[in-house]
Protein backbone atom coordinates (compact mmCIF):
# COMPACT_ATOMS: atom_id res chain seq x y z
CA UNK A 1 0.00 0.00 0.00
CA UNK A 2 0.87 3.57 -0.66
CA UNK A 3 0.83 6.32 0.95
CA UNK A 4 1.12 10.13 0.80
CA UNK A 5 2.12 11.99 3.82
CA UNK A 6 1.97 15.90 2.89
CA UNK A 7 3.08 17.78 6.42
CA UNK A 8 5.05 21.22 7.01
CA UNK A 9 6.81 20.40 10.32
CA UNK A 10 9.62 18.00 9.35
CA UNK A 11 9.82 16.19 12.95
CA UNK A 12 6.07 15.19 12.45
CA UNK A 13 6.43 14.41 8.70
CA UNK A 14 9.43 12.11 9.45
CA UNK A 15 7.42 10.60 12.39
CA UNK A 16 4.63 9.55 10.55
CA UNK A 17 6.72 8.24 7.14
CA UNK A 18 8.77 6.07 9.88
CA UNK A 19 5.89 4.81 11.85
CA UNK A 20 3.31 3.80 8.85
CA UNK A 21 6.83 2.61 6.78
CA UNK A 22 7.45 0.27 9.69
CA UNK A 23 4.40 -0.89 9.12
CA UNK A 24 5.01 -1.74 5.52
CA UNK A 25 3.24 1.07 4.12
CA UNK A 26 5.45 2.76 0.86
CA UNK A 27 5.46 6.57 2.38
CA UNK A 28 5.97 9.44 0.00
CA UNK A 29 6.63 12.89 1.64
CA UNK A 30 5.93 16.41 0.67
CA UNK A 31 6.63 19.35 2.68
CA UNK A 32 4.30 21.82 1.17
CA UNK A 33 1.24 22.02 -0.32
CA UNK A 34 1.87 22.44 -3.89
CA UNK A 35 4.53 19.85 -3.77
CA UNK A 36 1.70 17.52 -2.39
CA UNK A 37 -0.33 18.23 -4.84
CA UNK A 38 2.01 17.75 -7.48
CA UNK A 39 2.95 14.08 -6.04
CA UNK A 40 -0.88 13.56 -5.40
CA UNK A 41 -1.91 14.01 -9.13
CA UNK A 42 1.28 12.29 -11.11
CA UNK A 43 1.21 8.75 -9.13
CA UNK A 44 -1.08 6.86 -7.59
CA UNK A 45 -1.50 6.05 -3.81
CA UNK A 46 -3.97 4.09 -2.02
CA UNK A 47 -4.71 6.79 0.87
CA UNK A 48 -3.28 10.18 1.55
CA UNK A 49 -2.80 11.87 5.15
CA UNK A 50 -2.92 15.79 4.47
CA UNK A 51 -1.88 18.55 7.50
CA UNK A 52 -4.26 21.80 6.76
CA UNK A 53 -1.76 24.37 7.88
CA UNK A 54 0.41 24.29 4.66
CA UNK A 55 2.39 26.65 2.70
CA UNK A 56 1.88 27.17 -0.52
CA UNK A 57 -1.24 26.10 -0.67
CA UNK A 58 -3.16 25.00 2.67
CA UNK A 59 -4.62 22.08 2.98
CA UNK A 60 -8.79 22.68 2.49
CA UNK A 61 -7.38 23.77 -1.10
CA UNK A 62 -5.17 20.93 -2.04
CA UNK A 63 -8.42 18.69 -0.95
CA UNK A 64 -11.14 20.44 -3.11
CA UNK A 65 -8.42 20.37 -6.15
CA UNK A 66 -7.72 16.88 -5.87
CA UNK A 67 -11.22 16.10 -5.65
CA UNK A 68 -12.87 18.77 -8.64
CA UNK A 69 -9.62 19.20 -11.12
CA UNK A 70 -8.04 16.10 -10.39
CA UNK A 71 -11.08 13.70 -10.01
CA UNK A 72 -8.71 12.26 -7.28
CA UNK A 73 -10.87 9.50 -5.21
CA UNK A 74 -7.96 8.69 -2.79
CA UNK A 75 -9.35 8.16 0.54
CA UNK A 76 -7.74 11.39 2.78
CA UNK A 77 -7.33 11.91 6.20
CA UNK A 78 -7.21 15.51 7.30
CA UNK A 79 -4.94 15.99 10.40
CA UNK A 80 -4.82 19.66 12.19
CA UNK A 81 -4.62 21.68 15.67
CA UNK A 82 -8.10 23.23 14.62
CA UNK A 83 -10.67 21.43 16.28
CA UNK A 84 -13.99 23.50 16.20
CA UNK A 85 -16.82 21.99 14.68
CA UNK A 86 -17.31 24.72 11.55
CA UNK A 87 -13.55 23.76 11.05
CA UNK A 88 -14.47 20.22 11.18
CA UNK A 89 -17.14 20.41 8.53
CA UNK A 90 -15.39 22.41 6.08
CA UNK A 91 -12.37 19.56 5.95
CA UNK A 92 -15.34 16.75 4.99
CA UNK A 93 -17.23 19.20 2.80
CA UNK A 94 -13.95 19.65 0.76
CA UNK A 95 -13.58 16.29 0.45
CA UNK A 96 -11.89 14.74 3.70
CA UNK A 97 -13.01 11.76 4.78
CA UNK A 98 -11.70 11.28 7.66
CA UNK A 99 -10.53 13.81 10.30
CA UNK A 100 -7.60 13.44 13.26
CA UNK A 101 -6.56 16.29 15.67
CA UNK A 102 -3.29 17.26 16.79
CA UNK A 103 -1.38 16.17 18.89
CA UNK A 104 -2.43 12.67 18.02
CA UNK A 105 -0.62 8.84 18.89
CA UNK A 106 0.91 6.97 15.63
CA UNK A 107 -1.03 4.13 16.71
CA UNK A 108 -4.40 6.01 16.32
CA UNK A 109 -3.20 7.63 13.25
CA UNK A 110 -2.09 3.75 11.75
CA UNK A 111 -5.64 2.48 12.99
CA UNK A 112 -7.41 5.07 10.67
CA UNK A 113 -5.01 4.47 7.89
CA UNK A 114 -5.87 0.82 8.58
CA UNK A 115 -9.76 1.15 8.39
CA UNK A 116 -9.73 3.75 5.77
CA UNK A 117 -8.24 1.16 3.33
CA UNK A 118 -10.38 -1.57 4.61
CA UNK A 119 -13.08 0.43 3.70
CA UNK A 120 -13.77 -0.29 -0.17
CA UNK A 121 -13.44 3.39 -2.73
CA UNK A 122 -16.79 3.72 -4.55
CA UNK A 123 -15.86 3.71 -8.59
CA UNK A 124 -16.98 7.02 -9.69
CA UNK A 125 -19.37 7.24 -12.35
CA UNK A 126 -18.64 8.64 -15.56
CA UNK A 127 -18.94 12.12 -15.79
CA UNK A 128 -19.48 14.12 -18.62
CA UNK A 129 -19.19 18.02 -19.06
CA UNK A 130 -21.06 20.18 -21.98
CA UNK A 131 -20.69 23.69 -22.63
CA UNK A 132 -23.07 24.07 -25.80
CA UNK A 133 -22.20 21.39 -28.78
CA UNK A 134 -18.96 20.61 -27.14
CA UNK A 135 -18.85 18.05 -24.74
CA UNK A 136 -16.31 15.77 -22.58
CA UNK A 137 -16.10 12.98 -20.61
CA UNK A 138 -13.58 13.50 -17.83
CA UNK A 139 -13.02 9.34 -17.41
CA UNK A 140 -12.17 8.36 -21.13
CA UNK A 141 -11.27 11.88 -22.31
CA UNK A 142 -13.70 11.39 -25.35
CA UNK A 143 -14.42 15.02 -26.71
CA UNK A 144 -16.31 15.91 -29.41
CA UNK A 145 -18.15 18.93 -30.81
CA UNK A 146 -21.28 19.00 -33.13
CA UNK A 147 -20.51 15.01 -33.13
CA UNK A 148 -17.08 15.34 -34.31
CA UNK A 149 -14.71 13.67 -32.24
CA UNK A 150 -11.57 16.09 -31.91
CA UNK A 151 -8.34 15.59 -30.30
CA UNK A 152 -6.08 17.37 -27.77
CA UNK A 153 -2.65 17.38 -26.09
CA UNK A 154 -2.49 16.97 -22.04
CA UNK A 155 -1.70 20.25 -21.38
CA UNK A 156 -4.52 21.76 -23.34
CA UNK A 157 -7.50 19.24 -22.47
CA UNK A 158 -6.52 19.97 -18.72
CA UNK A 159 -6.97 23.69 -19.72
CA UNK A 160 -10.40 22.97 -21.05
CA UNK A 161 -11.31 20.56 -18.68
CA UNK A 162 -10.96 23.54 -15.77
CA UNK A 163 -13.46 26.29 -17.94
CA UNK A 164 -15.99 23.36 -18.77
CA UNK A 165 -16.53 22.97 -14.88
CA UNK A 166 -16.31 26.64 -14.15
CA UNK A 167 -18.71 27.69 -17.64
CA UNK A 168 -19.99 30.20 -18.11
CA UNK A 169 -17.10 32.09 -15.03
CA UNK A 170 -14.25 33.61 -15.95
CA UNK A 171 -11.05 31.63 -15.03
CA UNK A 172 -8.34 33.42 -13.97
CA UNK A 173 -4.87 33.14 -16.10
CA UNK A 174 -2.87 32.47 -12.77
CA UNK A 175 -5.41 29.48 -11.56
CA UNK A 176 -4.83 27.66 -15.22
CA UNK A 177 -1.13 28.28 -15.03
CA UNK A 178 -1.26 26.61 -11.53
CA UNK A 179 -2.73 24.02 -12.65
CA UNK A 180 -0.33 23.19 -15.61
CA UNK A 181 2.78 23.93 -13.71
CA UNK A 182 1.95 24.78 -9.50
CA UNK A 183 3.63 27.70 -8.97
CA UNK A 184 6.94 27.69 -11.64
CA UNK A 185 4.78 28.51 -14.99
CA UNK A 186 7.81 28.12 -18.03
CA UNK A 187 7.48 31.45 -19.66
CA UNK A 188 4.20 34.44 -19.88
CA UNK A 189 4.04 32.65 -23.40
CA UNK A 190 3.11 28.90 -22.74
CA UNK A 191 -0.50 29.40 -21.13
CA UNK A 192 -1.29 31.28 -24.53
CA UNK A 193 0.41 28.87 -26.72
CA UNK A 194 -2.08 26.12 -25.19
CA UNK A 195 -4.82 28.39 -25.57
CA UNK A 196 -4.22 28.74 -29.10
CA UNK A 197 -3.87 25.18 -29.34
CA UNK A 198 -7.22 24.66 -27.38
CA UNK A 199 -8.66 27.26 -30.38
CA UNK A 200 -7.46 25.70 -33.09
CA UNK A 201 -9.16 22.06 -31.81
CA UNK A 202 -12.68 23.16 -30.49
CA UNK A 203 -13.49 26.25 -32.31
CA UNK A 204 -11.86 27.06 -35.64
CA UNK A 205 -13.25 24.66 -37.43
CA UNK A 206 -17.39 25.83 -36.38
CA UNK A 207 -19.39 28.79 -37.09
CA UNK A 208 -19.31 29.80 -32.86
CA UNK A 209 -16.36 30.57 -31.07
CA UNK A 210 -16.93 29.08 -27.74
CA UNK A 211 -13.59 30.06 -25.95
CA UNK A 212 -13.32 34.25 -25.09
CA UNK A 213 -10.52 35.81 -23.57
CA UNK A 214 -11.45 38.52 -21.02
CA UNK A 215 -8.58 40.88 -21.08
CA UNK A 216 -6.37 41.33 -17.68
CA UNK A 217 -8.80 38.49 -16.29
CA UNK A 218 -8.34 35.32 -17.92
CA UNK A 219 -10.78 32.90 -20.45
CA UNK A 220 -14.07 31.64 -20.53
CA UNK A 221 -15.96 29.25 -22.15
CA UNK A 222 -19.34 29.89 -23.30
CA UNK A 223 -22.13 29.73 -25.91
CA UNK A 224 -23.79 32.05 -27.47
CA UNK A 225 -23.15 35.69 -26.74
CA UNK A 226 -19.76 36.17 -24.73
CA UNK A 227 -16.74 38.20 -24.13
CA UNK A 228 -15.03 39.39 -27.60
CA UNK A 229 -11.55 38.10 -27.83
C-alpha cells in the first residue's frame, strides 16, 4: 500500500513516514502544499494523510483540487490543531473523509489508515461536461463537438477541462497556469500557446467561437453571446 504523507513540520512528517513505513506502508513525503499536490496528481497512492496548515497552498485547497480538477478518489485523512466543529465540517465538505486532531498517537493515526483502506473506494461514475455542442467525458477523455470527435494534447485538455466545470465564469490566467505547472509557470508565453492550441481544436473549425478571452482576467468558455476576444 501507498501512501502520501503531505506535512510542514519536518519532525512530524518524518514521524509519521517512519511509523506507517514500519508498518510496511510505501510513504511518499511532501513538505508543502503544492509539492503535495504535485505528487498527489502524477502517481497513484492508495490513501493520503494531508496537514491543513500548509504553505503554498493549505490544505482545504489541495483537498477540493484533488477532488474537482483532479477527479482524485484517494481516501484522505485531514490531520490539524483546529478542532472547532465549523472547522471540522469544512475539511469533509472539501472532500476529507476522515478527520484526526493534533497532537495525536501513531497508533491512532495507523488504525485510521488501517480502516480507511479496509473500507472499499466507490468507482466514480462517468462524468461528462457540456458547454453548448462541445462536450467531454472527464473518465475516457472522449471530446467531441457537433458530433465530431476532436483531439487534444495533455496540457490543453486539462486547460479545457478547468473552464468546462467553471462555464460560463471567468477563469483566472494564474489558476490555469497553476494548474499546468503549480507555482513555476515556463514562460508568460506557454498558457497562450495552449490556448491557441485549445482554439485551433474546439473552435476554428465551427461557425461559434466558444472560448473568449477577457482581457487582464483570464478565459471563458461559453455559448452564445460572450466576451469578444
Amino acid at each position: 500500500m501507498r501512501i502520501l504523507a503531505i506535512e510542514d513540520d519536518p519532525d512530524i512528517l518524518g514521524n509519521i513516514a517512519s511509523y506507517l513505513g514500519a508498518r510496511n506502508y510505501l510513504v511518499d513525503c511532501a513538505l508543502d502544499g503544492m509539492q503535495g499536490y504535485a505528487l498527489a496528481t502524477r502517481n497513484e497512492y492508495d490513501l493520503i494523510v494531508l496537514d491543513l496548515s500548509l504553505p503554498r497552498l493549505d490544505g482545504y485547497e489541495l483537498c477540493r483540487r484533488l477532488r474537482t480538477e483532479a477527479q482524485c478518489d484517494t481516501a484522505i485523512i485531514m490531520v490539524t490543531a483546529r478542532d472547532t466543529l465549523d472547522e471540522r465540517l469544512t475539511g469533509f465538505h472539501a472532500g476529507a473523509d476522515d478527520y484526526l486532531i493534533k497532537p495525536f498517537a501513531l497508533a491512532e493515526l495507523a488504525a485510521r489508515v488501517n480502516a480507511l483502506l479496509q473500507r472499499p473506494r466507490k468507482r466514480t461514475a462517468a462524468r461528462t461536461l457540456q458547454v453548448a455542442d462541445l462536450v467531454l467525458d472527464i473518465d475516457t477523455r472522449a471530446l467531441s463537438r457537433a458530433g465530431v470527435t476532436l483531439r487534444l494534447p495533455p496540457a490543453p485538455m486539462t486547460v479545457l477541462k478547468i473552464l468546462m466545470q467553471e462555464s460560463p465564469a471567468v477563469v483566472s490566467r494564474q489558476r490555469l497556469e497553476e494548474a499546468l505547472w503549480l507555482d513555476s509557470p515556463p514562460d508568460s508565453d506557454s498558457l497562450r500557446t495552449h490556448i491557441h492550441q485549445l482554439r485551433q481544436v474546439i473552435d476554428k473549425p465551427f461557425n461559434e467561437s466558444l472560448l473568449h478571452t477577457v482581457h487582464g482576467v483570464g478565459y471563458q468558455l461559453q455559448g452564445g453571446a460572450g466576451h469578444a476576444d
